[in-house]
C-alpha atoms as a PDB file:
ATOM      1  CA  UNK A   1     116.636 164.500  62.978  1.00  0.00           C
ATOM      2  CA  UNK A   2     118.894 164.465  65.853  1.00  0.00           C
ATOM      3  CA  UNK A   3     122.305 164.257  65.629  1.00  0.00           C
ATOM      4  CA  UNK A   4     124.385 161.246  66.878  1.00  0.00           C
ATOM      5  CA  UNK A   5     126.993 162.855  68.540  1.00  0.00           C
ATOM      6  CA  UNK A   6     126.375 166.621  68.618  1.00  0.00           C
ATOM      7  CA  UNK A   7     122.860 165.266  69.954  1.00  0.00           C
ATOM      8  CA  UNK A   8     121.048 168.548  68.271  1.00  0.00           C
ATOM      9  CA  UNK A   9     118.136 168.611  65.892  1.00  0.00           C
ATOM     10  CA  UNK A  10     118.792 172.778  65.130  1.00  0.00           C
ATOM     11  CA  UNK A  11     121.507 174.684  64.865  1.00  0.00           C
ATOM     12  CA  UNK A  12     121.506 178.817  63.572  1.00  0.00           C
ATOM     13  CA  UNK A  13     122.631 179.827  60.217  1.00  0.00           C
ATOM     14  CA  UNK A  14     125.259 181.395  61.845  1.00  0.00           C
ATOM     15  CA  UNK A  15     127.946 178.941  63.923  1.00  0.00           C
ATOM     16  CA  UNK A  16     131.255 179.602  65.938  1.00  0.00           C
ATOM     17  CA  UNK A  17     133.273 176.461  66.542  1.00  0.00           C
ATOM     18  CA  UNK A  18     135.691 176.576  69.931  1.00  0.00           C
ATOM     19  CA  UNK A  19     137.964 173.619  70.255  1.00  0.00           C
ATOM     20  CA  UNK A  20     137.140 173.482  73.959  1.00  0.00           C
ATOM     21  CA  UNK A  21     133.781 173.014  74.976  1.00  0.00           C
ATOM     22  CA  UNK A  22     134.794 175.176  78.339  1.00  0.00           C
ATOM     23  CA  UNK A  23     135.172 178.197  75.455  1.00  0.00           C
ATOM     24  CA  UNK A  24     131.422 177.437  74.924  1.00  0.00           C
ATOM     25  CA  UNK A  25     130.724 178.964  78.317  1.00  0.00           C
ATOM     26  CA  UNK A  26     132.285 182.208  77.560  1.00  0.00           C
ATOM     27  CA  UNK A  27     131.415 182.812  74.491  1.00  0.00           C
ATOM     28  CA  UNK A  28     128.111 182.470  76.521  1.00  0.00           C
ATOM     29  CA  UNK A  29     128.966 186.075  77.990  1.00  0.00           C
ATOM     30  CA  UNK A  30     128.965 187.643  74.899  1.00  0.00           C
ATOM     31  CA  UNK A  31     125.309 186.513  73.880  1.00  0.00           C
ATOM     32  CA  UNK A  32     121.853 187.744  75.077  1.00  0.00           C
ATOM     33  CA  UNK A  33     119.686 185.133  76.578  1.00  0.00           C
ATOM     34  CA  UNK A  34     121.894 181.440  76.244  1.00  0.00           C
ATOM     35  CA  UNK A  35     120.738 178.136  75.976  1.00  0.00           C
ATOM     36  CA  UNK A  36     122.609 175.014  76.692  1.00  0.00           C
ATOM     37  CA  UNK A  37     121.154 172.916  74.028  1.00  0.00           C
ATOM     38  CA  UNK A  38     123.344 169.560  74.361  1.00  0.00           C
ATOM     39  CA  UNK A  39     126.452 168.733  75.833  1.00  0.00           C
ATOM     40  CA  UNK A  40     127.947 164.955  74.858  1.00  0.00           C
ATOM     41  CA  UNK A  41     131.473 164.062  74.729  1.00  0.00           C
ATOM     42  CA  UNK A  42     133.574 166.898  73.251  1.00  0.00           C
ATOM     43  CA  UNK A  43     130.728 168.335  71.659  1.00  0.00           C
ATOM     44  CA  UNK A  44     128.691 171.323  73.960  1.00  0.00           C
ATOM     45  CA  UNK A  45     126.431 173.595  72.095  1.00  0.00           C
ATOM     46  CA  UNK A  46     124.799 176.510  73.035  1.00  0.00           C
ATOM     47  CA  UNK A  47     122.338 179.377  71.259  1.00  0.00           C
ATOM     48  CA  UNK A  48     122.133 182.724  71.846  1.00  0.00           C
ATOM     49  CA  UNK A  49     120.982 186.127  70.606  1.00  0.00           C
ATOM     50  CA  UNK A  50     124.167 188.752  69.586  1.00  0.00           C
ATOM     51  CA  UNK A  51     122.687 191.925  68.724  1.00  0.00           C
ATOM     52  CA  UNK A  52     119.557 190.649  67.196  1.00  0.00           C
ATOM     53  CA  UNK A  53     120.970 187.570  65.174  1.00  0.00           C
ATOM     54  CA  UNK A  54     120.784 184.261  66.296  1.00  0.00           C
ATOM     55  CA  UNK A  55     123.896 182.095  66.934  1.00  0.00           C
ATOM     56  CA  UNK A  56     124.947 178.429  67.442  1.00  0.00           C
ATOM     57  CA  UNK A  57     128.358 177.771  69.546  1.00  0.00           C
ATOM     58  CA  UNK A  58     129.436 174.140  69.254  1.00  0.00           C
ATOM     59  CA  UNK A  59     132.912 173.063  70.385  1.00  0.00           C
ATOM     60  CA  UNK A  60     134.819 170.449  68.756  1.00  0.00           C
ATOM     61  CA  UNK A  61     137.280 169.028  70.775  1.00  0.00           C
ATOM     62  CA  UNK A  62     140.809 168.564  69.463  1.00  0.00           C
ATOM     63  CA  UNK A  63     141.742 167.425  65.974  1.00  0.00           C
ATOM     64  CA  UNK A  64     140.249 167.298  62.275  1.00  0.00           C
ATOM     65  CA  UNK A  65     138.823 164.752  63.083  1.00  0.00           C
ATOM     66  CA  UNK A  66     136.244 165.655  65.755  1.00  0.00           C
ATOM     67  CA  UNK A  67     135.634 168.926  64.208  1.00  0.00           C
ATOM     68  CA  UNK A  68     134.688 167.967  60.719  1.00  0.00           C
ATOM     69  CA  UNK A  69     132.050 164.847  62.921  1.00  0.00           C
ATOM     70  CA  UNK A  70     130.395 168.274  64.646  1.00  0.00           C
ATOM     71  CA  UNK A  71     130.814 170.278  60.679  1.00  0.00           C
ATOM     72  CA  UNK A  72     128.970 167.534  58.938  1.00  0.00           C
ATOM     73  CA  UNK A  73     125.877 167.534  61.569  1.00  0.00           C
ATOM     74  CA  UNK A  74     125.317 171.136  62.335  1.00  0.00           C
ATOM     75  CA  UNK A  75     125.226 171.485  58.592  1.00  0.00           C
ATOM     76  CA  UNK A  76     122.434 168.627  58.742  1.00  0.00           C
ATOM     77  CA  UNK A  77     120.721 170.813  61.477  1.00  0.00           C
ATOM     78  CA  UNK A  78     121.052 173.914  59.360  1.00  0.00           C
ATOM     79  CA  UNK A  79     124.127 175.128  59.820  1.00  0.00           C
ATOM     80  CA  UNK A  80     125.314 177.496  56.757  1.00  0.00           C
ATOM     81  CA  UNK A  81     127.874 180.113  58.163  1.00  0.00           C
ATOM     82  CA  UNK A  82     130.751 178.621  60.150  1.00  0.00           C
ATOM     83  CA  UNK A  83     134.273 180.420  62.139  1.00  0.00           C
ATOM     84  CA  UNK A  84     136.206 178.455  64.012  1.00  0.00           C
ATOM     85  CA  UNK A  85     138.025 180.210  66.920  1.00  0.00           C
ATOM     86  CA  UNK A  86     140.500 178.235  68.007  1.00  0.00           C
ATOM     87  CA  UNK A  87     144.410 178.320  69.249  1.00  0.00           C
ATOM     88  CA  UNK A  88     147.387 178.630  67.773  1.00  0.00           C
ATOM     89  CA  UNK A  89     151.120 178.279  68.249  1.00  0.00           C
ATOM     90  CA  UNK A  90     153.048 180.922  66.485  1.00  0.00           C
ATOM     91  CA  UNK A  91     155.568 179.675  63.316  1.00  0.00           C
ATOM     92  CA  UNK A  92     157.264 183.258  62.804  1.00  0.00           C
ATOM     93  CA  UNK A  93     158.753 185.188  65.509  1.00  0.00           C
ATOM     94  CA  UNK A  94     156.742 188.534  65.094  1.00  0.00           C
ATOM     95  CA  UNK A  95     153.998 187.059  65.983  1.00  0.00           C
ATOM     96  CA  UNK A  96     152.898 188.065  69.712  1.00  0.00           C
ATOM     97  CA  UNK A  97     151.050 186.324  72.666  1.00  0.00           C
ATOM     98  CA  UNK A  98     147.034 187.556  71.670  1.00  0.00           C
ATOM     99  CA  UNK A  99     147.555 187.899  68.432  1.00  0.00           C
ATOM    100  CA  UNK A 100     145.121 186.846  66.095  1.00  0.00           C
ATOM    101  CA  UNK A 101     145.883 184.599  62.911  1.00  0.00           C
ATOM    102  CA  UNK A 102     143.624 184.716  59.844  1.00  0.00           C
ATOM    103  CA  UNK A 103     144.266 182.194  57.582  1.00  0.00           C
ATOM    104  CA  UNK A 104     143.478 182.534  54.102  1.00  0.00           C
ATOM    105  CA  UNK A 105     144.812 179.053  53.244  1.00  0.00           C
ATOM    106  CA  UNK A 106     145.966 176.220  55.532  1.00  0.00           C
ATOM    107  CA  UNK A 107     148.533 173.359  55.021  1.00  0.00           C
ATOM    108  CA  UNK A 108     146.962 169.905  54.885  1.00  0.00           C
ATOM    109  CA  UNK A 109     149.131 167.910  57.751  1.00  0.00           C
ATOM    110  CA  UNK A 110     145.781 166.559  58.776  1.00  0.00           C
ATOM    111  CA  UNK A 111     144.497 163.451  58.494  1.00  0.00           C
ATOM    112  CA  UNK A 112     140.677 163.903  58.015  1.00  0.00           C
ATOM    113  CA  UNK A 113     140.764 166.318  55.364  1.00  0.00           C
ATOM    114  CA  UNK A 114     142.801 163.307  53.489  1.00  0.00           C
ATOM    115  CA  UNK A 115     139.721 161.170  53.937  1.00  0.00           C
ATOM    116  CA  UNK A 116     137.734 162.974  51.893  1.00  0.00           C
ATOM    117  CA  UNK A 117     139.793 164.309  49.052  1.00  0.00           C
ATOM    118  CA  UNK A 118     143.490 163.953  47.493  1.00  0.00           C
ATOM    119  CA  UNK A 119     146.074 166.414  48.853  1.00  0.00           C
ATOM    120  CA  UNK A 120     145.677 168.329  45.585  1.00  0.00           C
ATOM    121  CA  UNK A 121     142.496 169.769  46.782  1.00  0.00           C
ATOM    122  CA  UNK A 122     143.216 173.040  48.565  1.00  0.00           C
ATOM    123  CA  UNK A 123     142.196 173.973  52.299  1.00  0.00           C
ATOM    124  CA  UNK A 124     140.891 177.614  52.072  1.00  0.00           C
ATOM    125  CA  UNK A 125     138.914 180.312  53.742  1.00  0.00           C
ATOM    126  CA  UNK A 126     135.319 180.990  52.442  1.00  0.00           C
ATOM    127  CA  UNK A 127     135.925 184.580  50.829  1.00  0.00           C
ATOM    128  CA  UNK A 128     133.001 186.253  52.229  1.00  0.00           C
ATOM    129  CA  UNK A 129     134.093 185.478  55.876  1.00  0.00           C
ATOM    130  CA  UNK A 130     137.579 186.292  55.405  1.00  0.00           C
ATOM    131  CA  UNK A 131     136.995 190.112  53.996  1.00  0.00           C
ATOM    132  CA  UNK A 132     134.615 190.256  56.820  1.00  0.00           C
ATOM    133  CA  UNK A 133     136.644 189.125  59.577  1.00  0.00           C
ATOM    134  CA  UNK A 134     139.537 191.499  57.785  1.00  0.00           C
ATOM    135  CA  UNK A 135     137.496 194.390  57.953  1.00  0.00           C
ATOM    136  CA  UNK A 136     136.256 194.109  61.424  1.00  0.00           C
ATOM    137  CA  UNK A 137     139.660 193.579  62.622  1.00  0.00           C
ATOM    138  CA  UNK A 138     141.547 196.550  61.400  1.00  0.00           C
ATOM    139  CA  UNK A 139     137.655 198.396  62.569  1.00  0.00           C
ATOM    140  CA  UNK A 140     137.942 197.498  66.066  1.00  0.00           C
ATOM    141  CA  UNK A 141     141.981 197.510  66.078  1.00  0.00           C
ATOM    142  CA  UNK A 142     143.027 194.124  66.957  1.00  0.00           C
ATOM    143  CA  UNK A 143     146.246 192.953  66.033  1.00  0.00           C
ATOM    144  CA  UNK A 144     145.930 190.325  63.102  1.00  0.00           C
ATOM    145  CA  UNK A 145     148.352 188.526  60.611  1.00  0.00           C
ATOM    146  CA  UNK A 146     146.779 187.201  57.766  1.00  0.00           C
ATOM    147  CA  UNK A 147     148.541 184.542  55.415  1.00  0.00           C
ATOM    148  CA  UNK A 148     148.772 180.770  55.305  1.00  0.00           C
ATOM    149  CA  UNK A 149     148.358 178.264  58.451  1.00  0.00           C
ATOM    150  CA  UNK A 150     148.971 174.569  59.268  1.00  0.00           C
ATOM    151  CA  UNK A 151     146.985 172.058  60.870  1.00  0.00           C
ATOM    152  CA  UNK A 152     148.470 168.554  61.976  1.00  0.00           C
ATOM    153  CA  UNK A 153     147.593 166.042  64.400  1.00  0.00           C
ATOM    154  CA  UNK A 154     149.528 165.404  67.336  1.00  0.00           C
ATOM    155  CA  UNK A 155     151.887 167.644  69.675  1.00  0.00           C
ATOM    156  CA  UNK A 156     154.203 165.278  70.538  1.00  0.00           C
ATOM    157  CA  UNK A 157     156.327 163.927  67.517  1.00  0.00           C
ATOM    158  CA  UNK A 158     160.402 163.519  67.590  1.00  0.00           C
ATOM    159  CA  UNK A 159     160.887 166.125  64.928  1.00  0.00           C
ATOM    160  CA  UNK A 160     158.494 168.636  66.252  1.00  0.00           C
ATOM    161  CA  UNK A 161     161.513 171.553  66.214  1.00  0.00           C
ATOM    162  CA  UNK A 162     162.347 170.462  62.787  1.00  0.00           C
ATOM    163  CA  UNK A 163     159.174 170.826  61.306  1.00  0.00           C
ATOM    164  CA  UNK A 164     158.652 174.669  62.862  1.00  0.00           C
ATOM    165  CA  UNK A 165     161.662 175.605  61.155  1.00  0.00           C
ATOM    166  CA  UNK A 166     161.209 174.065  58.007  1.00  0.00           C
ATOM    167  CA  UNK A 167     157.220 175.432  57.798  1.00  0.00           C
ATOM    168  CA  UNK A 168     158.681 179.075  59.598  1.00  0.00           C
ATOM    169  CA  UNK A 169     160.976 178.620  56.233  1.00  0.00           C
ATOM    170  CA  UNK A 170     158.086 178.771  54.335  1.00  0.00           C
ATOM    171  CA  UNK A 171     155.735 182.065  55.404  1.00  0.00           C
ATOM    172  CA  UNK A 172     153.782 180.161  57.660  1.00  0.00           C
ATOM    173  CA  UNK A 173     152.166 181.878  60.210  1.00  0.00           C
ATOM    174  CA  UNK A 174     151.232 179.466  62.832  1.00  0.00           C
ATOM    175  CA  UNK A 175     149.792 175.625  63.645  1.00  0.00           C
ATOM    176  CA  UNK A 176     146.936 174.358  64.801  1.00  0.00           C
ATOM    177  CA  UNK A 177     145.063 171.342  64.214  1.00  0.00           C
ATOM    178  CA  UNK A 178     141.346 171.898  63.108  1.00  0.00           C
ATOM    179  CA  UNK A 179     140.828 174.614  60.585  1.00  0.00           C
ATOM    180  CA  UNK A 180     142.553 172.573  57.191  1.00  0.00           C
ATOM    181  CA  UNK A 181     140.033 170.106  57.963  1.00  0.00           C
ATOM    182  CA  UNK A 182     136.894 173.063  58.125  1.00  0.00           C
ATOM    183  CA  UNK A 183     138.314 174.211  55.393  1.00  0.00           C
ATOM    184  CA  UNK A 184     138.023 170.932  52.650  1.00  0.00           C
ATOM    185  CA  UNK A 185     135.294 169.956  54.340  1.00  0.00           C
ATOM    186  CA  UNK A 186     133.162 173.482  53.663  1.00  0.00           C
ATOM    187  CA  UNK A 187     134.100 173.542  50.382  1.00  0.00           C
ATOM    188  CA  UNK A 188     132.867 169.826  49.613  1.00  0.00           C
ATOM    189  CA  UNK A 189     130.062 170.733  51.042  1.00  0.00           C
ATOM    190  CA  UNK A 190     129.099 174.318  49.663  1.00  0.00           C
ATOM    191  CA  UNK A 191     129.073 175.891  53.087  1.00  0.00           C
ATOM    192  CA  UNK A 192     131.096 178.374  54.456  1.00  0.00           C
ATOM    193  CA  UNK A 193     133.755 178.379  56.898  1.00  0.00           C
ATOM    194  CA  UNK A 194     136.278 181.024  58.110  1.00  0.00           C
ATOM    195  CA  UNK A 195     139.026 180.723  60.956  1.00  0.00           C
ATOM    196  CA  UNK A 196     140.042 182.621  63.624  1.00  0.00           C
ATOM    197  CA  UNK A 197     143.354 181.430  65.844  1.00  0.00           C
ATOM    198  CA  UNK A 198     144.603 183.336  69.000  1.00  0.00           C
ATOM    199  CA  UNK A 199     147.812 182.489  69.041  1.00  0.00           C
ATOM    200  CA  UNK A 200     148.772 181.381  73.021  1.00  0.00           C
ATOM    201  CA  UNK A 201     152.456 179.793  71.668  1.00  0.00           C
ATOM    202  CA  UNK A 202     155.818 182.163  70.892  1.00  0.00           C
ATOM    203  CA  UNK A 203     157.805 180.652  68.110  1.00  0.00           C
ATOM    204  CA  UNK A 204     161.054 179.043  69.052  1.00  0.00           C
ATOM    205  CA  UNK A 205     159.575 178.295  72.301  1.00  0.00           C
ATOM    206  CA  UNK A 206     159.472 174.813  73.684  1.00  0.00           C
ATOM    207  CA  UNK A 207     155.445 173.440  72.990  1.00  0.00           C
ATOM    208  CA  UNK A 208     154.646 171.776  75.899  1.00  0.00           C
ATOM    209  CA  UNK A 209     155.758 174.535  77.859  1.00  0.00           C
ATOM    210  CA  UNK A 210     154.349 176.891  75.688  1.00  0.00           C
ATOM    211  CA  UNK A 211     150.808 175.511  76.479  1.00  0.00           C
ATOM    212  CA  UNK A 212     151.633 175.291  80.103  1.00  0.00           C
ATOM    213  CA  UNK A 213     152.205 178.720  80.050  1.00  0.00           C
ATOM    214  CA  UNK A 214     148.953 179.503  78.375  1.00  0.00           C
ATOM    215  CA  UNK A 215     147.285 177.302  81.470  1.00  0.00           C
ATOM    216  CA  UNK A 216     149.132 179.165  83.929  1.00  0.00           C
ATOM    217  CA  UNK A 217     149.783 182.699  83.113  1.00  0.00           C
ATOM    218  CA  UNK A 218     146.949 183.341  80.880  1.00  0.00           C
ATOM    219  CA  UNK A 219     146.646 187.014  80.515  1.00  0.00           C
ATOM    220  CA  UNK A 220     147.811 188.270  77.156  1.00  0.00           C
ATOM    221  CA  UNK A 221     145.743 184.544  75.959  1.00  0.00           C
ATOM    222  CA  UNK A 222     142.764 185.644  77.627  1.00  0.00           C
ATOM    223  CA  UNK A 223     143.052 189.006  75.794  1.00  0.00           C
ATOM    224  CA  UNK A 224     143.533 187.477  72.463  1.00  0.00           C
ATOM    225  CA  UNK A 225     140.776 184.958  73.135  1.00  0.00           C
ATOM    226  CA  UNK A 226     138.102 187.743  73.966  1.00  0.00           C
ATOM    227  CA  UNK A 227     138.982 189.739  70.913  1.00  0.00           C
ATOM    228  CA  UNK A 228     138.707 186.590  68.411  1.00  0.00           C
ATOM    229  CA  UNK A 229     135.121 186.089  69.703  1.00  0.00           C
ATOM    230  CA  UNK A 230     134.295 189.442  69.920  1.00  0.00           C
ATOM    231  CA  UNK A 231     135.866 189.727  66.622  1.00  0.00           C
ATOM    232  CA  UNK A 232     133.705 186.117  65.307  1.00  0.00           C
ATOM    233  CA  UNK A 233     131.134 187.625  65.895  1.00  0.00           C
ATOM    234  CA  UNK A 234     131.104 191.018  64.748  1.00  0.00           C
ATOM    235  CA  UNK A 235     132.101 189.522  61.343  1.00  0.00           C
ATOM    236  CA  UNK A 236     128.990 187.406  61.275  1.00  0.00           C
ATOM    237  CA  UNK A 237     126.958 189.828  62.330  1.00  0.00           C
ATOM    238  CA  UNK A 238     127.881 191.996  59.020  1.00  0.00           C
ATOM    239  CA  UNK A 239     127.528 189.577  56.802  1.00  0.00           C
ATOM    240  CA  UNK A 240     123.613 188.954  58.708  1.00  0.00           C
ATOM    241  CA  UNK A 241     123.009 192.630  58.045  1.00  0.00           C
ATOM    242  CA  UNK A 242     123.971 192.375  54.812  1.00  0.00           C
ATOM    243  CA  UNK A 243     122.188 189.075  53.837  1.00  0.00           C
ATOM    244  CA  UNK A 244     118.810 191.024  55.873  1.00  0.00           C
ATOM    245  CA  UNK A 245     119.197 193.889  53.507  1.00  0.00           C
ATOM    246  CA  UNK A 246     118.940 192.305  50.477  1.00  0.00           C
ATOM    247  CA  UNK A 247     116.349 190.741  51.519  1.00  0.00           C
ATOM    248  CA  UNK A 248     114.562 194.070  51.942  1.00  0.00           C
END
């Protein structure tokens, strides 16, 4: 059945989910033989081939809210295996330009995630995807932090400096606004769904020109991009091999 507003019929098992749908496009570079499939609103998909196993790249635009609308139908189209890789701003000062951000566990500032289930319910990484992603990081030696996120929903509130330093307070790693919202969502739905965030914000910095600087000098971002889709899909690749084997 297609889709209202992905506008697919069928995905892969295997999904990566970009905020922007531009990401689509090069995460197109890293795939044998891509399709454009649909592209409508903030949703562009594509399929490819990496390495033998097929994969579905859909973006979701920006918020919970749009990503868990593109979650719920690619899971309707077949969808089963799902990392976001997304952006980040940084909440602890070690934490470089490139750098990639696990999360194990996300803070539930969002408001979709609160749609579907009481605060009490936790936002958390699929296990299976985390180890792998974990493993293939330290493998191809990428610089990672793994620990507990946030995801919220807008950029611009008064208190935006307050909130850093109360959540930097706290051990977490770094904000973004989508991957609480994967997270609940998965789990209500017995999928599962890792995260990925390049982190493309310094802590302390200012955010709006932290992003402009991501626009405008882009090259430690670019880096860190790269590797978390290199590094997506590496991790989805061994848990294919290891879902073909036992198969065997």
């Amino acid at each position: 059945m297609l889709q209202p507003h992905i506008q697919c019929e069928k995905a892969s098992k295997m999904v990566l989910l970009p905020g922007d749908p531009d990401r689509v496009n090069r995460v197109a570079q890293f795939l044998e033989d891509p399709k454009l499939v649909a592209n409508n609103r903030e949703f562009r998909t594509m399929t490819g081939m990496y390495k033998g196993m097929e994969v579905t790249v859909t973006s979701t635009g920006i918020s919970g809210v749009s990503a868990v609308i593109a979650l719920e139908e690619l899971i309707e189209c077949g969808g089963e295996y799902f990392i976001r890789i997304g952006s980040a701003g940084a909440v602890q000062s070690h934490i470089k330009l490139g750098d990639l951000i696990l999360p194990m566990g996300a803070v539930r500032e969002d408001g979709a995630s609160a749609m579907y289930v009481e605060h009490r319910y936790p936002a958390v990484a699929d296990f299976e995807i985390l180890s792998a992603l974990k493993e293939k990081a330290e493998e191809l030696g990428y610089t990672h932090h793994i620990g507990v996120t946030r995801s919220h929903d807008s950029f611009y509130i008064d208190e935006e400096q307050e909130k850093m330093a109360y959540w930097n307070k706290k051990n977490v790693l770094g904000s973004d606004m989508e991957t609480a919202s994967l997270f609940v969502v998965g789990k209500l739905r017995d999928v599962k769904v890792g995260s990925v965030l390049n982190n493309v914000v310094l802590y302390s910095n200012d955010l709006k020109e932290g992003v402009n600087d991501y626009v405008n000098e882009p090259k430690q971002a670019q880096l860190g991009e790269e590797r978390e889709i290199h590094l997506a899909l590496e991790a989805l690749l061994a848990i294919h091999k290891k879902s073909v084997g036992n198969r065997v």
